[in-house]
PDB file of N, CA and C in Angstrom:
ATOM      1  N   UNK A   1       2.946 175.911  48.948  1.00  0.00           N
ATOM      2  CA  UNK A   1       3.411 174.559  49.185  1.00  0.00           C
ATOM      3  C   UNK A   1       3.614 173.806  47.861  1.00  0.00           C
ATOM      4  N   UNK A   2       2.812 174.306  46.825  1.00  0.00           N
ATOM      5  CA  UNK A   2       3.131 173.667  45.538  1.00  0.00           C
ATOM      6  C   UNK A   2       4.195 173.923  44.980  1.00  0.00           C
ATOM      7  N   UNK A   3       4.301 175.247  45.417  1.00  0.00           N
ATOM      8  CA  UNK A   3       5.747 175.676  44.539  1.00  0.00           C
ATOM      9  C   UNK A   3       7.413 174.748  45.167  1.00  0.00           C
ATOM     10  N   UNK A   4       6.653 174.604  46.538  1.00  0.00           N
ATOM     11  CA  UNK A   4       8.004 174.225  47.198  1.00  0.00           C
ATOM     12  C   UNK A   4       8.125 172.865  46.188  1.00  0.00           C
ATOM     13  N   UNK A   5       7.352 171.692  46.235  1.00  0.00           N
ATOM     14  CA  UNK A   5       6.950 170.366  45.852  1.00  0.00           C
ATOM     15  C   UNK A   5       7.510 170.293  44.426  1.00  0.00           C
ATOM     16  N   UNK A   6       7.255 171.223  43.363  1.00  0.00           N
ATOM     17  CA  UNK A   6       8.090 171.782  42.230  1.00  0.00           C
ATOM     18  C   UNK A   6       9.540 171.654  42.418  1.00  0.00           C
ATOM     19  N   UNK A   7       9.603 172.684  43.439  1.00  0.00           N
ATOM     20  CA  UNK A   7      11.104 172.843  43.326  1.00  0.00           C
ATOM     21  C   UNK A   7      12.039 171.672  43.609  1.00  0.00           C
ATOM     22  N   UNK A   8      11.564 171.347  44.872  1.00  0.00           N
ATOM     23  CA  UNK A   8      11.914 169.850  45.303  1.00  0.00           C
ATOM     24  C   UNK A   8      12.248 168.721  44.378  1.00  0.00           C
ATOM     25  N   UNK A   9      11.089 168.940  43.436  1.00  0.00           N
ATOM     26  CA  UNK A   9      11.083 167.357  42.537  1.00  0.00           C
ATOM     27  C   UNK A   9      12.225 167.914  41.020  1.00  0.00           C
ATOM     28  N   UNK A  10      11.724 169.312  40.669  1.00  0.00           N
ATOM     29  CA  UNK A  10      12.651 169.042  39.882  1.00  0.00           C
ATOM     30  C   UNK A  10      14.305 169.325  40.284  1.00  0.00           C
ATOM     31  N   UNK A  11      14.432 170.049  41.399  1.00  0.00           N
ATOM     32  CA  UNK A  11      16.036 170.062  41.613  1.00  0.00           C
ATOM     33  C   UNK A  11      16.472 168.675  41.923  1.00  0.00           C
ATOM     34  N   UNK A  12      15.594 167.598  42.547  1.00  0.00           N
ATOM     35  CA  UNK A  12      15.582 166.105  42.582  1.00  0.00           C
ATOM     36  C   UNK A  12      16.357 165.232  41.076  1.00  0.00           C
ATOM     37  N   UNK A  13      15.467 165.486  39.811  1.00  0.00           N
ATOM     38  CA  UNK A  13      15.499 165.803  38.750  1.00  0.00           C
ATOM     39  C   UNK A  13      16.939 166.039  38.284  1.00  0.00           C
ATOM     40  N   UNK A  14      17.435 167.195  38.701  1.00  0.00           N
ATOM     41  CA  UNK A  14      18.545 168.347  38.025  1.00  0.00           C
ATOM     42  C   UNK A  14      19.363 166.876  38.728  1.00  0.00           C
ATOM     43  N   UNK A  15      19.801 166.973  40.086  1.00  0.00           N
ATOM     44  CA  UNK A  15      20.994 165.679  40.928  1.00  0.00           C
ATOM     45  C   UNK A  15      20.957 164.492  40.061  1.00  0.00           C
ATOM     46  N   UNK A  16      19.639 163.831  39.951  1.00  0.00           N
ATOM     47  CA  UNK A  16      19.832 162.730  39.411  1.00  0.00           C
ATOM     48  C   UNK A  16      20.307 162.844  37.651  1.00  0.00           C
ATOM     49  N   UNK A  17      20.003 163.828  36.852  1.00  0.00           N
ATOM     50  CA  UNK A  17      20.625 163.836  35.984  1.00  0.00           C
ATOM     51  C   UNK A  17      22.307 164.192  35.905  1.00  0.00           C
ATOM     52  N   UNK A  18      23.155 165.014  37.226  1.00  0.00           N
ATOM     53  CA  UNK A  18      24.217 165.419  37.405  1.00  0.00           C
ATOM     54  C   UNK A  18      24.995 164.057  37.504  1.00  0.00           C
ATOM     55  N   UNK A  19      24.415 163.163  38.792  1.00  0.00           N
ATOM     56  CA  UNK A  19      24.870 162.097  38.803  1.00  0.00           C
ATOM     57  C   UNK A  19      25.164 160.892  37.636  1.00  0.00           C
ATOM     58  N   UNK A  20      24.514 160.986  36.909  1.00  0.00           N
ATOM     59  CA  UNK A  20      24.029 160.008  35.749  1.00  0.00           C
ATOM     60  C   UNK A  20      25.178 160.769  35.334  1.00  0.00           C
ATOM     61  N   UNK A  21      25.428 161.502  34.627  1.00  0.00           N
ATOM     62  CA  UNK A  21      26.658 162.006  33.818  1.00  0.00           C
ATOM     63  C   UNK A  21      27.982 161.811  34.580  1.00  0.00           C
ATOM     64  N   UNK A  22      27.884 161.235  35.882  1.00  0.00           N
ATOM     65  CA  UNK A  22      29.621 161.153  36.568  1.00  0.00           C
ATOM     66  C   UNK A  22      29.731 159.441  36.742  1.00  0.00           C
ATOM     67  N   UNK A  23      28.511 158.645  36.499  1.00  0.00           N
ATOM     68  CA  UNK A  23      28.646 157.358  36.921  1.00  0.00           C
ATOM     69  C   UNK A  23      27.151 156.926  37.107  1.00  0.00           C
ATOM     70  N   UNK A  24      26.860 155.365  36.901  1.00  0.00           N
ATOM     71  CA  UNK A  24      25.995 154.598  36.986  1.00  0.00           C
ATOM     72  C   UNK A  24      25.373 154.393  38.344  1.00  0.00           C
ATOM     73  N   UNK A  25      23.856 154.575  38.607  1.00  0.00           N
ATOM     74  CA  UNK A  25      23.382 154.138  39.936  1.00  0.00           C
ATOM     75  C   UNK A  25      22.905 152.703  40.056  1.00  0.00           C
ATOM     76  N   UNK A  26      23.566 152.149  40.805  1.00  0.00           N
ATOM     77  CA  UNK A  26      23.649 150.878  41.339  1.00  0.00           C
ATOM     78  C   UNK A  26      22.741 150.682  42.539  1.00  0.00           C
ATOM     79  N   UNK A  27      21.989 149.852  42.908  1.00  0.00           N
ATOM     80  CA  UNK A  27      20.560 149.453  43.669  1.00  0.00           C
ATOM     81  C   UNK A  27      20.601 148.480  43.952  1.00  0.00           C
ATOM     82  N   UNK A  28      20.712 147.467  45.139  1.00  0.00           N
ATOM     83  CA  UNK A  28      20.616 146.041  45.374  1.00  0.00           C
ATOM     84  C   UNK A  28      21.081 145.208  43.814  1.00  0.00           C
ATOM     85  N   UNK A  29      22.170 145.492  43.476  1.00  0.00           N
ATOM     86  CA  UNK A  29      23.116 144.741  43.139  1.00  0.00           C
ATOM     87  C   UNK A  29      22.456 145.204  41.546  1.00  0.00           C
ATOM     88  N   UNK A  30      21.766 145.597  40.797  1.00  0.00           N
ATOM     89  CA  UNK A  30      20.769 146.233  39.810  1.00  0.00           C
ATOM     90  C   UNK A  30      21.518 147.628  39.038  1.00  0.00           C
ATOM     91  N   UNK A  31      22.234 147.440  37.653  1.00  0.00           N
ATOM     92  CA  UNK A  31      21.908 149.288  37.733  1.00  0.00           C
ATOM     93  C   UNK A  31      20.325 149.878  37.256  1.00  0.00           C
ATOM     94  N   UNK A  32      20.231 151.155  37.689  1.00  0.00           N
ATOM     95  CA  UNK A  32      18.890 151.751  37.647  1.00  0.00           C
ATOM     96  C   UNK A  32      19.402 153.235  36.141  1.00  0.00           C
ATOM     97  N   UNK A  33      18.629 152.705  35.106  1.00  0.00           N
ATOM     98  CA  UNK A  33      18.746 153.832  34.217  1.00  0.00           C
ATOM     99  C   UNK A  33      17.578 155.167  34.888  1.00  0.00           C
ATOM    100  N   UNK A  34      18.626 155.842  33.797  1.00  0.00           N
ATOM    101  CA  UNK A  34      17.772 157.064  34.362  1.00  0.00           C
ATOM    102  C   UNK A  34      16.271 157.338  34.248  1.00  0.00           C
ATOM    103  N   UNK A  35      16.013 156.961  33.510  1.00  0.00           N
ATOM    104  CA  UNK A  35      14.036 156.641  33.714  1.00  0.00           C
ATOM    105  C   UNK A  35      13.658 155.762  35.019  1.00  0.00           C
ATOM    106  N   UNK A  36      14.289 154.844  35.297  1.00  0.00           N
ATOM    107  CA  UNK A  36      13.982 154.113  36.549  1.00  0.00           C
ATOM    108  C   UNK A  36      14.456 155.292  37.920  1.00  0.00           C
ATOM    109  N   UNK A  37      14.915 155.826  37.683  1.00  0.00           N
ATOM    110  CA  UNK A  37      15.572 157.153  38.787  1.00  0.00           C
ATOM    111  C   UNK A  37      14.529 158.087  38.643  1.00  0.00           C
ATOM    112  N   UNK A  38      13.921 158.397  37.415  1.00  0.00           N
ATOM    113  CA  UNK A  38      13.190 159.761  37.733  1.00  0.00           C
ATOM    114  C   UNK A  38      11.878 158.804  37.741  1.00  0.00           C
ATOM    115  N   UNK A  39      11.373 157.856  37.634  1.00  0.00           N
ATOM    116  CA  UNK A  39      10.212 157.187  37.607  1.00  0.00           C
ATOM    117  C   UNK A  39      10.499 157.037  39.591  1.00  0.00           C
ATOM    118  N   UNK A  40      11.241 156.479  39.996  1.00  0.00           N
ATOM    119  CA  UNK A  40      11.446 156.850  41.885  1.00  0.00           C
ATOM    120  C   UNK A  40      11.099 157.917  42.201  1.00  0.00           C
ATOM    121  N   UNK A  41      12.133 159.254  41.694  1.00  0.00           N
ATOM    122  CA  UNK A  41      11.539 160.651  42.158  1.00  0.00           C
ATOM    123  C   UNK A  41      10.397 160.916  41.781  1.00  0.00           C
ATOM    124  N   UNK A  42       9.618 160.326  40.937  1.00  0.00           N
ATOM    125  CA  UNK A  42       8.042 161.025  40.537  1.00  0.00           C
ATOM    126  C   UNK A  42       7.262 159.976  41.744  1.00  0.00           C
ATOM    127  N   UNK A  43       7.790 159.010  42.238  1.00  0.00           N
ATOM    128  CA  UNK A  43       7.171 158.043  43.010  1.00  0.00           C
ATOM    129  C   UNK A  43       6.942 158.678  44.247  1.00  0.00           C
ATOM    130  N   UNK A  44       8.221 159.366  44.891  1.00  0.00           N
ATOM    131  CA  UNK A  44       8.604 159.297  46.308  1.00  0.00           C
ATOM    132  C   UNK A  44       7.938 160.662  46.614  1.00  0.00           C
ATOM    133  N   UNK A  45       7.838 161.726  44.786  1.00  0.00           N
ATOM    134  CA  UNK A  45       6.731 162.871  45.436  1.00  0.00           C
ATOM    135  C   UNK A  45       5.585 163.285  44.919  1.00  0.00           C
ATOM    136  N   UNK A  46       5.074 162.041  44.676  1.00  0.00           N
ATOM    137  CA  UNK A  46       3.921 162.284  44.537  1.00  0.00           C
ATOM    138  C   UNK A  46       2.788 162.426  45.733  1.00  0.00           C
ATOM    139  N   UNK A  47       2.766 162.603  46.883  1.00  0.00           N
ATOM    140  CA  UNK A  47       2.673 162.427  47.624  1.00  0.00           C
ATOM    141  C   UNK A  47       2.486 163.734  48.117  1.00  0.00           C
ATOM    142  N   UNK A  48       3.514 164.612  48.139  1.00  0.00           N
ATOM    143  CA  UNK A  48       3.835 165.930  48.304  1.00  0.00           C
ATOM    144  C   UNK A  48       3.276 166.800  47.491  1.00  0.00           C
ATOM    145  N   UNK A  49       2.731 166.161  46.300  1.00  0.00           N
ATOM    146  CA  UNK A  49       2.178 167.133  45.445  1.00  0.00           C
ATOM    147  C   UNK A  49       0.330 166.816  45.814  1.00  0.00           C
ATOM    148  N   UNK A  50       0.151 165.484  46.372  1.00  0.00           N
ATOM    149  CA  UNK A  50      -1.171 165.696  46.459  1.00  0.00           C
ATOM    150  C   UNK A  50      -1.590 165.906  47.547  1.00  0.00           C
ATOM    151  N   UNK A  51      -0.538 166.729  48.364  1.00  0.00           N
ATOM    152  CA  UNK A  51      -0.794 167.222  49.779  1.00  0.00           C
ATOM    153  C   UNK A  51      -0.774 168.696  49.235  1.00  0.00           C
ATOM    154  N   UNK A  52      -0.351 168.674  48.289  1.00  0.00           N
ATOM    155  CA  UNK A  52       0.006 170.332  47.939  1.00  0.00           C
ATOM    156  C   UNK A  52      -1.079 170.843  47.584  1.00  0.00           C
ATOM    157  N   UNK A  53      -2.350 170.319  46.668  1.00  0.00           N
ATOM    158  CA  UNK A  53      -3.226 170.194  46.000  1.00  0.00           C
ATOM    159  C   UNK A  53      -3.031 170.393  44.305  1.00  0.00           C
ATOM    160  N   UNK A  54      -1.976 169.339  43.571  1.00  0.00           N
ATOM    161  CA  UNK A  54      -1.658 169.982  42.481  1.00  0.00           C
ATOM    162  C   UNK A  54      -3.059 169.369  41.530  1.00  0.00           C
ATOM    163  N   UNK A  55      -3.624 168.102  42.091  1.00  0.00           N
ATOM    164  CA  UNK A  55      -5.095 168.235  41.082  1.00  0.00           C
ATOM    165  C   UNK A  55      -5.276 169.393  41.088  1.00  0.00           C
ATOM    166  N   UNK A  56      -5.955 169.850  41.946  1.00  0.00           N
ATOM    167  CA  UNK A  56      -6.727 171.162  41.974  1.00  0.00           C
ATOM    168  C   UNK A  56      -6.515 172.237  41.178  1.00  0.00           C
ATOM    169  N   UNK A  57      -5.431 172.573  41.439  1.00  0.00           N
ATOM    170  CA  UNK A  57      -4.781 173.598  40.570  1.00  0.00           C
ATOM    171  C   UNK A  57      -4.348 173.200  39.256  1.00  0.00           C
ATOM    172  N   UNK A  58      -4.437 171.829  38.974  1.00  0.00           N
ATOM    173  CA  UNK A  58      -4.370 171.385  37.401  1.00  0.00           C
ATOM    174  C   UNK A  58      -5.892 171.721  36.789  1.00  0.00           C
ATOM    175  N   UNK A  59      -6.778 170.886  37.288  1.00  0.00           N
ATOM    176  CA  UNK A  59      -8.277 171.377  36.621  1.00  0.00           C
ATOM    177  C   UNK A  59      -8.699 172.571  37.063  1.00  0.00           C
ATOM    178  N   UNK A  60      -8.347 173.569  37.894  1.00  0.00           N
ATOM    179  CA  UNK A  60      -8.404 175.661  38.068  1.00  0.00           C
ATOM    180  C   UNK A  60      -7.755 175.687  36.313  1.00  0.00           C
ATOM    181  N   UNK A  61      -6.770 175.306  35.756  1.00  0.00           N
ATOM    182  CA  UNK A  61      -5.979 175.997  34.923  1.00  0.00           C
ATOM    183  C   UNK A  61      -6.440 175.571  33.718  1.00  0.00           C
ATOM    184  N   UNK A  62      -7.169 174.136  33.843  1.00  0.00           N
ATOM    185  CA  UNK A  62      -7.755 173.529  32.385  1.00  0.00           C
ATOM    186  C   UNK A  62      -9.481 174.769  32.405  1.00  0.00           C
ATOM    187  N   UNK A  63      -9.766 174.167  33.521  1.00  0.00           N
ATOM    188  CA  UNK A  63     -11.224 175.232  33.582  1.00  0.00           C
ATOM    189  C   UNK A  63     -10.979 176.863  32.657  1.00  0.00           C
ATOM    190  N   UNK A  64     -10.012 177.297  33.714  1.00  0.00           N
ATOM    191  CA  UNK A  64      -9.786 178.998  33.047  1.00  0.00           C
ATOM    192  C   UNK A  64      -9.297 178.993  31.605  1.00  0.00           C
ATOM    193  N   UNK A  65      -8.684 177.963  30.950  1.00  0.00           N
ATOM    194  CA  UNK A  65      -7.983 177.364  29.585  1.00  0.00           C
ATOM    195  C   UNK A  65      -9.293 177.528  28.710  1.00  0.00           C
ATOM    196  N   UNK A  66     -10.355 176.730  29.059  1.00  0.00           N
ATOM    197  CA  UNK A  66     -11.621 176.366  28.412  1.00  0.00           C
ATOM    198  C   UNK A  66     -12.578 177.680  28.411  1.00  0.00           C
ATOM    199  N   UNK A  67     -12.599 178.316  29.775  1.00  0.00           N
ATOM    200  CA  UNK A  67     -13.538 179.212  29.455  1.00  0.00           C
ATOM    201  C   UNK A  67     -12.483 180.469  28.885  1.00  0.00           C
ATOM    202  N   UNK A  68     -11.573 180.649  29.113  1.00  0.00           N
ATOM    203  CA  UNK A  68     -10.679 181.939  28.352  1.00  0.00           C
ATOM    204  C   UNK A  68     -11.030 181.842  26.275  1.00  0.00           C
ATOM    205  N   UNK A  69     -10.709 180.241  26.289  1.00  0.00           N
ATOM    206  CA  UNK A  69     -10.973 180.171  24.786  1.00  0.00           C
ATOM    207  C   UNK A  69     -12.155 179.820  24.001  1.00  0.00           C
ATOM    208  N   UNK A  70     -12.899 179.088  25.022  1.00  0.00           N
ATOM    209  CA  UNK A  70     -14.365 179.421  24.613  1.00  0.00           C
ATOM    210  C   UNK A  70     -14.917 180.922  24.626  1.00  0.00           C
ATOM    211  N   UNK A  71     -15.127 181.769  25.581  1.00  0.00           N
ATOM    212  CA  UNK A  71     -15.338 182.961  24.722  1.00  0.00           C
ATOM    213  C   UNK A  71     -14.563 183.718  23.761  1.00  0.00           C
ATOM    214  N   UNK A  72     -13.590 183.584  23.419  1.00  0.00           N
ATOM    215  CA  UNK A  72     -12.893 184.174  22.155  1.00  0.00           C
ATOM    216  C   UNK A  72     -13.632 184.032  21.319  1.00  0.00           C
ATOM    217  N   UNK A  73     -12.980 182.396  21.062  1.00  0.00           N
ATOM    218  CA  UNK A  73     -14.480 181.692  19.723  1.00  0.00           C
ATOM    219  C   UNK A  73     -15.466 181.994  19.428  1.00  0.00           C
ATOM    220  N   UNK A  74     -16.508 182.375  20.997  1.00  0.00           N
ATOM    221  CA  UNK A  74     -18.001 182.795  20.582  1.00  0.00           C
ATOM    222  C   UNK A  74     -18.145 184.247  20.071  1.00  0.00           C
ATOM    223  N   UNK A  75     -16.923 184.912  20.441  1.00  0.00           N
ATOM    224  CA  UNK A  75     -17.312 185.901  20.093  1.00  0.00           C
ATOM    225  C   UNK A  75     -16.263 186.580  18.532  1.00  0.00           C
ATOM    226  N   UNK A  76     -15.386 185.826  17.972  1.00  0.00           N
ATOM    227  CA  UNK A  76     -14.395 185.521  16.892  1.00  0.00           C
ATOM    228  C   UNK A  76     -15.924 185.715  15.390  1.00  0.00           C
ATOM    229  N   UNK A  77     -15.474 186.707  14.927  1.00  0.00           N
ATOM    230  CA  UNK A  77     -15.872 186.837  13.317  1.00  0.00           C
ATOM    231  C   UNK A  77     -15.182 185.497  12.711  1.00  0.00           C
ATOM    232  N   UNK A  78     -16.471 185.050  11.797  1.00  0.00           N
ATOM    233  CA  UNK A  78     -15.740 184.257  10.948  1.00  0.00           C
ATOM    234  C   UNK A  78     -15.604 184.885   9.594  1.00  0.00           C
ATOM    235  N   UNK A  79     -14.304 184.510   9.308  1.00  0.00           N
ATOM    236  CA  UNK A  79     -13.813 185.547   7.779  1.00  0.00           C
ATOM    237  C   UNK A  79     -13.892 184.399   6.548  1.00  0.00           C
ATOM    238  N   UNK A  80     -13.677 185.394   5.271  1.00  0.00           N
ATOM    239  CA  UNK A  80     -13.973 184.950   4.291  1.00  0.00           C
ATOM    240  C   UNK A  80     -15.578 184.506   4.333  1.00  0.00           C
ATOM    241  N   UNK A  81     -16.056 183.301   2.846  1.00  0.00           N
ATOM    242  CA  UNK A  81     -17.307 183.366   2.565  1.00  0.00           C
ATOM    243  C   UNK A  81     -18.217 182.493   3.281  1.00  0.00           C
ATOM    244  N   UNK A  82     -19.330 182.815   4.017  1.00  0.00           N
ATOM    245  CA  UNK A  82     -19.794 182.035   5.153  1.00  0.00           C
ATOM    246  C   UNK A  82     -20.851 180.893   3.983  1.00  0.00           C
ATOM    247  N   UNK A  83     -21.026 181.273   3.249  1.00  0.00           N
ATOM    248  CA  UNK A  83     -22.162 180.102   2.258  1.00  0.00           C
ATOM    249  C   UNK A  83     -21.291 179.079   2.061  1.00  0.00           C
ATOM    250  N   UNK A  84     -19.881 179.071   2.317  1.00  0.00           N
ATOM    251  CA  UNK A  84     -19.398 177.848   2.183  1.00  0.00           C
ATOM    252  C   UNK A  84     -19.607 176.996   3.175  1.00  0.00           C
ATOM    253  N   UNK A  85     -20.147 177.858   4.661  1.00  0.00           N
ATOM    254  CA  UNK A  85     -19.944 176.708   5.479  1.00  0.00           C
ATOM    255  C   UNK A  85     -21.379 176.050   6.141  1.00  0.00           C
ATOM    256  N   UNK A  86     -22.497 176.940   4.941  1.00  0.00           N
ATOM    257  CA  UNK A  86     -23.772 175.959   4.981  1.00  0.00           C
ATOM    258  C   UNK A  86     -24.175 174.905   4.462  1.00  0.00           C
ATOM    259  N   UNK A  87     -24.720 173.761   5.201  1.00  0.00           N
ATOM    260  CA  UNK A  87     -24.756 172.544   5.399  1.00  0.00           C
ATOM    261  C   UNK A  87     -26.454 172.174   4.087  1.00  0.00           C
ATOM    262  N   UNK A  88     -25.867 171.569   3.028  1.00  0.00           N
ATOM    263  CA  UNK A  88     -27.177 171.522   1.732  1.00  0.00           C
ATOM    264  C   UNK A  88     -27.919 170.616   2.738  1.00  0.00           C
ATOM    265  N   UNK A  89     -29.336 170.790   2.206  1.00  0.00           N
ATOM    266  CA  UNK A  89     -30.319 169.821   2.606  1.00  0.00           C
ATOM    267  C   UNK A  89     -30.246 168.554   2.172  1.00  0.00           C
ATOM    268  N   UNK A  90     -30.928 167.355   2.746  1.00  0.00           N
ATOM    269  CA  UNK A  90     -30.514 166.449   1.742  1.00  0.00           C
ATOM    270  C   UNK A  90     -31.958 165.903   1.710  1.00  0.00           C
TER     271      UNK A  90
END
């Protein structure tokens, strides 16, 4: 369902930029630049995306992000001379 919500918003996206290149959108007497057009389409689906569960699957991907590169790190040799990176007493 997320993927659909994707597709949706950005082929949404793709029209409203097609349109914008053939002529100006006009709105209760208003034109609407194209940020005011895709600021609507991010409006009208957002909705669809948090039926979709795209939190969810945003913090799944930061989580697996964090722990994928936190163990690298812990386990990453540090090269060159390590006495440089001890801290003098004071």
């Amino acid at each position: 369902m997320l993927l659909i919500a994707l597709a949706v918003f950005f082929g949404a996206c793709y029209i409203i930029y097609l349109k914008t290149l053939q002529s100006k959108m006009i709105m209760f007497g208003r034109e609407l630049t194209m940020a005011n057009q895709y600021g609507i389409a991010g409006a009208v689906s957002f909705p669809f995306f948090w039926l979709a569960g795209a939190g969810a699957a945003v913090f799944w991907v930061l989580g697996a992000t964090l722990v994928v590169i936190g163990s690298h790190a812990a386990f990453h040799e540090v090269e060159g001379d390590v006495e440089e990176l001890q801290m003098e007493p004071v």
